[in-house]
PDB file of N, CA and C in Angstrom:
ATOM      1  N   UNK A   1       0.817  -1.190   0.000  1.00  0.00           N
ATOM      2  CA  UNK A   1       0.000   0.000   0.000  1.00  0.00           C
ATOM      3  C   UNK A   1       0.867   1.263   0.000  1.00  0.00           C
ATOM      4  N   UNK A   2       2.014   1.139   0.560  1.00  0.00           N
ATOM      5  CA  UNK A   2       2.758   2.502   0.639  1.00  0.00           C
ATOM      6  C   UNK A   2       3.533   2.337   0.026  1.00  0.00           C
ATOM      7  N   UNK A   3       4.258   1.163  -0.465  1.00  0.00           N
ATOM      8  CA  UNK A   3       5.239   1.482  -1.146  1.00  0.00           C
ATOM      9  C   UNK A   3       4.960   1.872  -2.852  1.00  0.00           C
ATOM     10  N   UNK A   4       3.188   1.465  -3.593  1.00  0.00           N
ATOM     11  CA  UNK A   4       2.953   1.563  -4.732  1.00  0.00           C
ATOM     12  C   UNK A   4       2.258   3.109  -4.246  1.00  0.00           C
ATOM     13  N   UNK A   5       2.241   3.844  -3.541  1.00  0.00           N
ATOM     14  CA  UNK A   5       1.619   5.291  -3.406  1.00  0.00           C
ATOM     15  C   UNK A   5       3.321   6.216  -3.353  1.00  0.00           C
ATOM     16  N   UNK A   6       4.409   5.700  -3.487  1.00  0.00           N
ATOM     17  CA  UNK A   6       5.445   6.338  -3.201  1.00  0.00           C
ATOM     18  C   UNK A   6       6.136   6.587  -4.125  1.00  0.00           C
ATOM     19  N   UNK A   7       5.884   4.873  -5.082  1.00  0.00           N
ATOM     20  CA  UNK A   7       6.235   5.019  -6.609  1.00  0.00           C
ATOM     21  C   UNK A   7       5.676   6.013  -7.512  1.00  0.00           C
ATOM     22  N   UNK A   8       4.451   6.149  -7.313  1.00  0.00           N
ATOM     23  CA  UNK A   8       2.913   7.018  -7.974  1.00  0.00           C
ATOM     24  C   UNK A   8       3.432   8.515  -7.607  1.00  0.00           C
ATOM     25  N   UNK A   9       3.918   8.576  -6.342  1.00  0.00           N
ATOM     26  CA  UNK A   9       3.909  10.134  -5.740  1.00  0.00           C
ATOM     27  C   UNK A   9       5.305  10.756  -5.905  1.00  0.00           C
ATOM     28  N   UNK A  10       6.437   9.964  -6.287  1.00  0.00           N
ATOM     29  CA  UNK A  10       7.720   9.954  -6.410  1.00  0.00           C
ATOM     30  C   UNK A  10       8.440  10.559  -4.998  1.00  0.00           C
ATOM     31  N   UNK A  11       7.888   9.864  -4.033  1.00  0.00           N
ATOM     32  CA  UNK A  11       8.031  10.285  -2.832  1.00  0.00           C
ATOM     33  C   UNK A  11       9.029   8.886  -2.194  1.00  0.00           C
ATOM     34  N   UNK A  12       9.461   8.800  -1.308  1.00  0.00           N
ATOM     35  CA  UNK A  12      10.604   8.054  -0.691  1.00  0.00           C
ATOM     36  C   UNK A  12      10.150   7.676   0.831  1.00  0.00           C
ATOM     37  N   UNK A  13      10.281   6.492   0.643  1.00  0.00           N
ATOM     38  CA  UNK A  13       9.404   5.624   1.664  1.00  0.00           C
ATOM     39  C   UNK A  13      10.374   5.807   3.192  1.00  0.00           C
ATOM     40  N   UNK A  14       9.940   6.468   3.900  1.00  0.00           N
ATOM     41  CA  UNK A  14      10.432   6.460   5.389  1.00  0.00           C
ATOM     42  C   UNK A  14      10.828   5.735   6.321  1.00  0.00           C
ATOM     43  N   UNK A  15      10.000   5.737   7.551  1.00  0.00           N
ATOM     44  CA  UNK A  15       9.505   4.825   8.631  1.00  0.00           C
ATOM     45  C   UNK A  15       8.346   4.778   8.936  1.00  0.00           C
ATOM     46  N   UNK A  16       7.748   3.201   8.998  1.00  0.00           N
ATOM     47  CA  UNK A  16       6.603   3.103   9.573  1.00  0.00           C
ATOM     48  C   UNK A  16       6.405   2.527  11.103  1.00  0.00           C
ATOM     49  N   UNK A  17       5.804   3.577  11.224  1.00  0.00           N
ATOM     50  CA  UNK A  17       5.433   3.479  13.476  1.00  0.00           C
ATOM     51  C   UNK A  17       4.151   2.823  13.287  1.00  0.00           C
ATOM     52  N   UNK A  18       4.354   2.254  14.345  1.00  0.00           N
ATOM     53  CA  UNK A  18       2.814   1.922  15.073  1.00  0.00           C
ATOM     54  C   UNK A  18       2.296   3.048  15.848  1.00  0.00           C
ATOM     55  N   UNK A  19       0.654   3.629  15.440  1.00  0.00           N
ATOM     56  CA  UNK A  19       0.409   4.450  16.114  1.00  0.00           C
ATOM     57  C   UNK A  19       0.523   5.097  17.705  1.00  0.00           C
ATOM     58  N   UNK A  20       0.885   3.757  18.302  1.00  0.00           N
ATOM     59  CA  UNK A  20       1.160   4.085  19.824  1.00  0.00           C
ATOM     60  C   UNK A  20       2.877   4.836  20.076  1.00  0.00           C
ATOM     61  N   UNK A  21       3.787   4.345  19.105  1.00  0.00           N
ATOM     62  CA  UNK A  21       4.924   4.598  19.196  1.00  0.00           C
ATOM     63  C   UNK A  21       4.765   6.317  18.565  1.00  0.00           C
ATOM     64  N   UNK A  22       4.036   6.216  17.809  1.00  0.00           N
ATOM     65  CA  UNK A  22       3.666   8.233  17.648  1.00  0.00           C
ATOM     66  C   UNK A  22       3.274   8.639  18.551  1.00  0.00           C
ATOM     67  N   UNK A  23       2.564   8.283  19.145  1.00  0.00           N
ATOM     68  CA  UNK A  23       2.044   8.853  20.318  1.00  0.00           C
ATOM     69  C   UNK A  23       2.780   8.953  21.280  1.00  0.00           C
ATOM     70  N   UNK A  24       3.449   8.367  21.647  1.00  0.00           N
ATOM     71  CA  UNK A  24       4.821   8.461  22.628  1.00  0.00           C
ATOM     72  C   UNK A  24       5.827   9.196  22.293  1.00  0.00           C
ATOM     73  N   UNK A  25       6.095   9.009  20.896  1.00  0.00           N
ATOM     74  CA  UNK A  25       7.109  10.002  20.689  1.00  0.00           C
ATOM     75  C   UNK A  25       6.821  11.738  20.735  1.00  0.00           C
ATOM     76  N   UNK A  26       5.332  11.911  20.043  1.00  0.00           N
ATOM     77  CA  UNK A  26       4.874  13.356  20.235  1.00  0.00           C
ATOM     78  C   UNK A  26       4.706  13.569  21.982  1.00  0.00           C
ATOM     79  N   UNK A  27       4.204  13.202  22.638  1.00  0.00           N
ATOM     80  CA  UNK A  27       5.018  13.159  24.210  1.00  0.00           C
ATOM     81  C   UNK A  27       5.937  13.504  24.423  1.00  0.00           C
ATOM     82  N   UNK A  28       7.407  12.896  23.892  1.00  0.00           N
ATOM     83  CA  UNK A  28       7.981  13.672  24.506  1.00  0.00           C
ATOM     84  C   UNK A  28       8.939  14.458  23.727  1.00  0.00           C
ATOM     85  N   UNK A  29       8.313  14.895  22.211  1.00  0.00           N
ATOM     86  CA  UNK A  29       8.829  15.670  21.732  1.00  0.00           C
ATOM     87  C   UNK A  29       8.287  17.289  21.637  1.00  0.00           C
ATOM     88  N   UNK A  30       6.780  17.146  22.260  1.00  0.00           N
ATOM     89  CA  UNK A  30       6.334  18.303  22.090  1.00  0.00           C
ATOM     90  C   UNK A  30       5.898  18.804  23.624  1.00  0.00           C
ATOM     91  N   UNK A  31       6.285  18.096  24.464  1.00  0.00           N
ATOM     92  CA  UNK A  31       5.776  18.360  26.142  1.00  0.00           C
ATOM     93  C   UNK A  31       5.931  19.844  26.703  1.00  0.00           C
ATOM     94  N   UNK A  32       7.119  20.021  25.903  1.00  0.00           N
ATOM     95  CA  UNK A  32       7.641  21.208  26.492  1.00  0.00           C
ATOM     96  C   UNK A  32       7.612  22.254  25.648  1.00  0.00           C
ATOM     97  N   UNK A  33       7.157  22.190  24.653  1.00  0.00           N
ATOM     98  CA  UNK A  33       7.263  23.269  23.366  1.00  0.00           C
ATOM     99  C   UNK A  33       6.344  24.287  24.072  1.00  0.00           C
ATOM    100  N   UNK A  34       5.851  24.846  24.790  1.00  0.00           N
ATOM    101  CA  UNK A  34       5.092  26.027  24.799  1.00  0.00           C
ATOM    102  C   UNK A  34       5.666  26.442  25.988  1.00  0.00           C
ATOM    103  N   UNK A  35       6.353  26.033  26.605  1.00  0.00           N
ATOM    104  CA  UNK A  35       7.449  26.297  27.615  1.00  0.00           C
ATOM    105  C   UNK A  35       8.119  27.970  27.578  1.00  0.00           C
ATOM    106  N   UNK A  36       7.969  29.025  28.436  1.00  0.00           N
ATOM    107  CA  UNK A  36       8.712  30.373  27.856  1.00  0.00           C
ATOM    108  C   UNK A  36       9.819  30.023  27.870  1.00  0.00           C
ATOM    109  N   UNK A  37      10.497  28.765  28.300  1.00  0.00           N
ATOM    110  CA  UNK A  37      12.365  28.849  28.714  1.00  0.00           C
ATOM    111  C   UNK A  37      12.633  27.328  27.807  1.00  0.00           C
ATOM    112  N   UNK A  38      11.919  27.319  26.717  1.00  0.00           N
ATOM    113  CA  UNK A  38      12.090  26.129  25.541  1.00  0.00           C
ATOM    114  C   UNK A  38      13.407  26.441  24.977  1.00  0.00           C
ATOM    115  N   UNK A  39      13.979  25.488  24.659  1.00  0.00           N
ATOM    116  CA  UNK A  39      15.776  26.419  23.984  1.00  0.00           C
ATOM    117  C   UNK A  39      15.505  25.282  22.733  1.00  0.00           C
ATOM    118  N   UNK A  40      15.022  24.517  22.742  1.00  0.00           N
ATOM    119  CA  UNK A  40      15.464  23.043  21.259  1.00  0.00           C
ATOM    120  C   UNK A  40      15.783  22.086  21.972  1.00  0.00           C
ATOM    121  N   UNK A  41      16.669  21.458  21.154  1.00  0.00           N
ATOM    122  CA  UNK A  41      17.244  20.186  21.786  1.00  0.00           C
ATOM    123  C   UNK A  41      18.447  20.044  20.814  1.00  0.00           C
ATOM    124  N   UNK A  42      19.712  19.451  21.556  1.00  0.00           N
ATOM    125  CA  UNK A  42      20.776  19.201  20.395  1.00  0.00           C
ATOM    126  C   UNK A  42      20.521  17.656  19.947  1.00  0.00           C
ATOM    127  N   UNK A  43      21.527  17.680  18.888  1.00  0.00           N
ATOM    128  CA  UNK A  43      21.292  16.020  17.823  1.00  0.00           C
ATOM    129  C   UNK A  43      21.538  15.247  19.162  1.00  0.00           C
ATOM    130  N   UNK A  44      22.628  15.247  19.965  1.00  0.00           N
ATOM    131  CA  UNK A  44      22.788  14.356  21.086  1.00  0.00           C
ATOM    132  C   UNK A  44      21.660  14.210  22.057  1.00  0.00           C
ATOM    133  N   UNK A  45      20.603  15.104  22.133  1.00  0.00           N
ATOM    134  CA  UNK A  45      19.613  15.157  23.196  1.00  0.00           C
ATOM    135  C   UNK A  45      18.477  14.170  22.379  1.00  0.00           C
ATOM    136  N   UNK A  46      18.300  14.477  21.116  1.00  0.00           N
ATOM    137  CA  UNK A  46      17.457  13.895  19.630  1.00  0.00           C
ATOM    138  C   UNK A  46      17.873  12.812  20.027  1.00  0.00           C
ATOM    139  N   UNK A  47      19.146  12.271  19.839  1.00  0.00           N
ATOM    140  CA  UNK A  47      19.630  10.772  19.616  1.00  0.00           C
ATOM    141  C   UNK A  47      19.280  10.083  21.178  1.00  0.00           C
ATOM    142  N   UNK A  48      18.976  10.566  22.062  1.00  0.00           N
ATOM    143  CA  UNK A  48      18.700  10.154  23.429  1.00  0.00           C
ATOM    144  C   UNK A  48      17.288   9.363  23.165  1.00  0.00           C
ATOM    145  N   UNK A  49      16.298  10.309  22.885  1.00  0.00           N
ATOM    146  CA  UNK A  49      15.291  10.319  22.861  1.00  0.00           C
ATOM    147  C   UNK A  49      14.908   9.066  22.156  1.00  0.00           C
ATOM    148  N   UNK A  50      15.078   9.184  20.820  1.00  0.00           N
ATOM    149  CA  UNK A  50      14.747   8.397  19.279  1.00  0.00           C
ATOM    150  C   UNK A  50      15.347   6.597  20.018  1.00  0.00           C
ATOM    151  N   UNK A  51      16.615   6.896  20.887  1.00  0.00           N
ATOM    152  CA  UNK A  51      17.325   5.443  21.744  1.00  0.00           C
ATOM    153  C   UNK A  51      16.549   4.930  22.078  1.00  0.00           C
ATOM    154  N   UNK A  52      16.292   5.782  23.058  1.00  0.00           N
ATOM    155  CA  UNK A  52      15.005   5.354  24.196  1.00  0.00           C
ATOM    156  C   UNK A  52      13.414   4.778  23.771  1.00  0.00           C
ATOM    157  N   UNK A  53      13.567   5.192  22.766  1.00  0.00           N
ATOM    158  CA  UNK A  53      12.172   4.583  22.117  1.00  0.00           C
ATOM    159  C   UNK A  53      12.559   3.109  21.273  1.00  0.00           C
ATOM    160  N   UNK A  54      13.683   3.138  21.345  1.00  0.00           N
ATOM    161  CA  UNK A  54      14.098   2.088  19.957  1.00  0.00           C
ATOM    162  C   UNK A  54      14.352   2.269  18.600  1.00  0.00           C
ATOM    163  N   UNK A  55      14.145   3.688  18.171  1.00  0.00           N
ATOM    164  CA  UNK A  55      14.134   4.054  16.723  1.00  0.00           C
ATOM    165  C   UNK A  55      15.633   4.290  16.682  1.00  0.00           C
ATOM    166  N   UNK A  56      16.149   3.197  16.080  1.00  0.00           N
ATOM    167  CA  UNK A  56      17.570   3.165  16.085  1.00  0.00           C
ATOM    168  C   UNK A  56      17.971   2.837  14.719  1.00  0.00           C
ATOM    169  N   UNK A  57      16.916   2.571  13.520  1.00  0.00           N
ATOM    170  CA  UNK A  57      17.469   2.353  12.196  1.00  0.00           C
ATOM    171  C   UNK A  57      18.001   3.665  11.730  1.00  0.00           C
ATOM    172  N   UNK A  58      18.678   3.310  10.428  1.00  0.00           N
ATOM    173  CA  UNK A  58      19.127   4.652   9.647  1.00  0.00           C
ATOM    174  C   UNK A  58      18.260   5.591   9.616  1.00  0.00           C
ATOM    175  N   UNK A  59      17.127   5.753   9.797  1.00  0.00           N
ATOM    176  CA  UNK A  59      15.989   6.656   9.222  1.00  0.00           C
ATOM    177  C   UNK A  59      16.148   7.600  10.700  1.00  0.00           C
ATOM    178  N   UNK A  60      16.490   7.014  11.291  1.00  0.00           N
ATOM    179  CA  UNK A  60      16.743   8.078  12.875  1.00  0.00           C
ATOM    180  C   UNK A  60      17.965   8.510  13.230  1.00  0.00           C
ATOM    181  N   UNK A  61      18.922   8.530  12.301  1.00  0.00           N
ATOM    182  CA  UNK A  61      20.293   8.887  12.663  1.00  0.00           C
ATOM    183  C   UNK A  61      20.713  10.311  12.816  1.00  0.00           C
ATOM    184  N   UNK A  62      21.171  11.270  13.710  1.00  0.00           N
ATOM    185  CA  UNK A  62      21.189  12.506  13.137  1.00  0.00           C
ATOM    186  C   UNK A  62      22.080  12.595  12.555  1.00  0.00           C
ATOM    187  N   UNK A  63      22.408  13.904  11.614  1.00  0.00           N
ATOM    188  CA  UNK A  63      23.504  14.098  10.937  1.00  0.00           C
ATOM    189  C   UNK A  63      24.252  15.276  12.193  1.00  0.00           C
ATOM    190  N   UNK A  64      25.711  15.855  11.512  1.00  0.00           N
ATOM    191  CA  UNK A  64      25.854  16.836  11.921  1.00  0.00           C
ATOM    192  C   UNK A  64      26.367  17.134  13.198  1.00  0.00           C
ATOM    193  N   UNK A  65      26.947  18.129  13.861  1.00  0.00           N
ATOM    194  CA  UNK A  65      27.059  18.525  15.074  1.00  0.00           C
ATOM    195  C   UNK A  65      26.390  18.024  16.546  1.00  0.00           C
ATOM    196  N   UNK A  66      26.837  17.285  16.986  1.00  0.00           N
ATOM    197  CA  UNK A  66      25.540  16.699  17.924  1.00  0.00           C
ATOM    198  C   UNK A  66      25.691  17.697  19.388  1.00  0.00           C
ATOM    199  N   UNK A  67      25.904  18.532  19.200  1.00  0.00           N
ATOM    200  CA  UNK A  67      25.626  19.734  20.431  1.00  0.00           C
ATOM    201  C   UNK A  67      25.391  21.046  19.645  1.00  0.00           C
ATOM    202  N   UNK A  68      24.754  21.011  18.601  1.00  0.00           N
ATOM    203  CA  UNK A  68      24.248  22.009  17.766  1.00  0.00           C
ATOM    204  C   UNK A  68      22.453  22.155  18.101  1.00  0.00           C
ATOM    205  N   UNK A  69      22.406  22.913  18.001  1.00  0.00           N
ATOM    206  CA  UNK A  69      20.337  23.280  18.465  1.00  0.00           C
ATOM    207  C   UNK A  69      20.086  22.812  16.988  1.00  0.00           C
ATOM    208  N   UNK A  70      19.127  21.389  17.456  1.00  0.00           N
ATOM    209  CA  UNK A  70      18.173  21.677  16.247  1.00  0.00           C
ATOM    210  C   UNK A  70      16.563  22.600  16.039  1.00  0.00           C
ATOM    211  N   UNK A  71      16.115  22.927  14.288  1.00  0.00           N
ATOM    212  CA  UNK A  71      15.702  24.196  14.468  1.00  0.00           C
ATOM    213  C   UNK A  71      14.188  23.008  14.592  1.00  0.00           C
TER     214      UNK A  71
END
C-alpha cells in the first residue's frame, strides 16, 4: 500500500510506526514546546530520545554537530 503510493507520488518511503509509538514520541517531543524557557534540543539530546524509544534504524540517525540546536 505505501510502497505503490510512493512510486505514484515519487516520494521516498520512510519509517513506519505503530500508532502508539507516535504517540509516545509526540510526548515527549512536544511536552515542552510552549514552555517560555524552551531552547530546542541538540542532535545528542534527539539521539537520546529516538534510543530510548528504539528508533535506532538509519531513518533516525542525526547528521551533523551533535551539540548544535536543532531548528
Amino acid at each position: 500500500m505505501i510502497d505503490p503510493w510512493c512510486a505514484a507520488h515519487g516520494g521516498v518511503r520512510g519509517e513506519l510506526l505503530p500508532m502508539q509509538t507516535v504517540w509516545e514520541l509526540s510526548q515527549r517531543w512536544y511536552h515542552n514546546r510552549l514552555s517560555a524557557d524552551y531552547r530546542g534540543r541538540t542532535a545528542a539530546q534527539v539521539g537520546v530520545i529516538f534510543q530510548d524509544m528504539g528508533l535506532t534504524s538509519a531513518f533516525w540517525q542525526m547528521e551533523g554537530d551533535p551539540q548544535a540546536p536543532q531548528k
